[in-house]
Protein backbone atom coordinates (compact mmCIF):
# COMPACT_ATOMS: atom_id res chain seq x y z
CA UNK A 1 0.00 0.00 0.00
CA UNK A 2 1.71 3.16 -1.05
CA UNK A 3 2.37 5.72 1.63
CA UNK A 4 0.71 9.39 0.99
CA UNK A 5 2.17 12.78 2.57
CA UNK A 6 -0.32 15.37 2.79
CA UNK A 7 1.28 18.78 1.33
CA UNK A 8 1.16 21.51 3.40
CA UNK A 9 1.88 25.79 2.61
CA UNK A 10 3.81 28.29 4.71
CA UNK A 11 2.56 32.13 4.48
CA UNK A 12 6.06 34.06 5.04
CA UNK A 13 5.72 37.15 6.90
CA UNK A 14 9.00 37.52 8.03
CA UNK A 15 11.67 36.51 5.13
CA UNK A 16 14.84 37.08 7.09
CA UNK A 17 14.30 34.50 9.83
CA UNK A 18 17.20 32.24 10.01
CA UNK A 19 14.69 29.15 10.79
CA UNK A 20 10.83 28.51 9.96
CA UNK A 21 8.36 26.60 12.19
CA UNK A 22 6.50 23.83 10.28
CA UNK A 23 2.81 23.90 10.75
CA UNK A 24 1.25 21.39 13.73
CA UNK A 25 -0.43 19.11 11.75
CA UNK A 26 2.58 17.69 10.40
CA UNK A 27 4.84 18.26 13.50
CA UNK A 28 4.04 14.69 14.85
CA UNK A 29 5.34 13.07 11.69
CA UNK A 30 8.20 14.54 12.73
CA UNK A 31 9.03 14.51 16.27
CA UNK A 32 10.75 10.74 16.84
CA UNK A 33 13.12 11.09 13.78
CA UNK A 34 14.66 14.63 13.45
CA UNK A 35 17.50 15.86 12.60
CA UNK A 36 17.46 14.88 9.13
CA UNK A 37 18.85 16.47 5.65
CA UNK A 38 15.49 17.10 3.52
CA UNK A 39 15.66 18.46 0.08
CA UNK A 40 13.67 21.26 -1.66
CA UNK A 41 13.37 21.08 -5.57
CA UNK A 42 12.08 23.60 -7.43
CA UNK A 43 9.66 23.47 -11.26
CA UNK A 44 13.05 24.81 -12.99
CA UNK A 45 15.47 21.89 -11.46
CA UNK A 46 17.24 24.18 -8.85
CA UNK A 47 17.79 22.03 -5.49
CA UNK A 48 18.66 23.19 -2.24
CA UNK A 49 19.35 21.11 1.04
CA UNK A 50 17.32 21.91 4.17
CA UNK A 51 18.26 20.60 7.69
CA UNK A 52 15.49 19.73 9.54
CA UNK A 53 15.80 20.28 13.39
CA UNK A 54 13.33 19.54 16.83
CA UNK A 55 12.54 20.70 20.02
CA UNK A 56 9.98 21.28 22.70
CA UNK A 57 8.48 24.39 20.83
CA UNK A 58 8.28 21.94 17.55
CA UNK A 59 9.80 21.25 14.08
CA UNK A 60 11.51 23.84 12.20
CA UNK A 61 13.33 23.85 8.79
CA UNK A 62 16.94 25.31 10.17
CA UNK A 63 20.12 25.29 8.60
CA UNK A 64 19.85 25.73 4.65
CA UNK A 65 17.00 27.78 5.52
CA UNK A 66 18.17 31.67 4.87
CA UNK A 67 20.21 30.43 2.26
CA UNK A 68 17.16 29.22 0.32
CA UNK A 69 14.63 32.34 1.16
CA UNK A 70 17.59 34.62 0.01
CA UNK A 71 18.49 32.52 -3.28
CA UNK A 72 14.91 32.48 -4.41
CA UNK A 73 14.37 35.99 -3.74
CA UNK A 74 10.79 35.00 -0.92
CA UNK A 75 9.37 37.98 0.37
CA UNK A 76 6.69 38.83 3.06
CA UNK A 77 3.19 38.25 2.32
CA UNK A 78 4.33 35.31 -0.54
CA UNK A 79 3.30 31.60 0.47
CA UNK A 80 5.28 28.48 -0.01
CA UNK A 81 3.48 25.28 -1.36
CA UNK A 82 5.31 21.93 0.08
CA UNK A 83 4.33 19.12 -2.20
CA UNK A 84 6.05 16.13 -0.23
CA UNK A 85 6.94 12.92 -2.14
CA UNK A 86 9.04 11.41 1.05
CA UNK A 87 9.49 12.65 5.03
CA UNK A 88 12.64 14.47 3.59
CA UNK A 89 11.95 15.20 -0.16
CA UNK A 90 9.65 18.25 -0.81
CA UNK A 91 8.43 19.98 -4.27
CA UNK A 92 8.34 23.88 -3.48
CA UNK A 93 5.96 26.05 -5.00
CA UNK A 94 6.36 30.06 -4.81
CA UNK A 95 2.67 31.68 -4.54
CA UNK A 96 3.24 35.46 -4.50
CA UNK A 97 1.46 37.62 -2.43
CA UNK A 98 -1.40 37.80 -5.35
CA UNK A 99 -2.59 33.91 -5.25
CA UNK A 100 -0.82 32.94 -7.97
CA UNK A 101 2.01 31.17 -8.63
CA UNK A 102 5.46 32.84 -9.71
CA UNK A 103 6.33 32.12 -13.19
CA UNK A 104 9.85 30.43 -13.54
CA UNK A 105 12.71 32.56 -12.75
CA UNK A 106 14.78 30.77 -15.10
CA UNK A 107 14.07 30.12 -18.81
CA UNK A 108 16.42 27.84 -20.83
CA UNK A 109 16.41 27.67 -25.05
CA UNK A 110 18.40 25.59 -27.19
CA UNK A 111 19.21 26.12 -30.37
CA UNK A 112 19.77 23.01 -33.12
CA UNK A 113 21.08 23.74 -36.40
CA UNK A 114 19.91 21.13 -39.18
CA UNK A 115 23.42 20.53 -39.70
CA UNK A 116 23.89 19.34 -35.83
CA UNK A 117 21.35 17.11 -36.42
CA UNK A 118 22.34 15.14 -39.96
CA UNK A 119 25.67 14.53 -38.32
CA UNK A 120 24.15 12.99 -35.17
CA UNK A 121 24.05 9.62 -35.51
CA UNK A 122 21.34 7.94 -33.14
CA UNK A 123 21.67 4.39 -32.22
């Protein structure tokens, strides 16, 4: 039987905390096995590593975090949509401040001349 994990968002009000809370529903999936290394992967392929870290006032996503929130460029009042596929491996999701969700920072084209592609052999 395959095991689901139920997404969850974070509404960032504060973008230069050096470590965000998770929210309680999820904080007792958490509790008996943290620390652990969890990564964040973005739509456009950019990864970041996360360290996950407990106490008595709950979960929190610690070291990694900053790094992340300053690299993406989050600001107050956007949301961040955590599509997990494992306890550790999370699809993030930018919403800005307007519902919707940020376009791709980062667009990639390639270029193939018809040349490249007679001389490619494909076997």
């Amino acid at each position: 039987m395959p095991v689901h994990f139920n997404s969850f968002f974070i509404a960032i009000s504060n973008p230069d905390e050096q470590k965000m809370r998770l929210p309680s529903g999820i904080v007792e999936e958490y509790m008996t096995v943290v620390p652990l290394e969890c990564k964040f992967s973005m739509r456009y392929g950019r990864t970041y590593w996360v360290r996950m870290e407990g106490n008595a006032e709950g979960v929190f996503f610690d070291n990694g975090w900053f790094q992340f929130m300053a690299f993406e460029n989050i600001k107050s009042g956007y949301y961040l949509w955590f599509d997990r596929n494992s306890l550790t491996d999370f699809m993030v999701s930018v919403v800005e401040e307007n519902a919707v969700e940020r376009p791709l920072r980062y667009r990639f084209t390639l270029e193939m001349k018809k040349s490249y592609i007679e001389r490619a052999s494909f076997e």
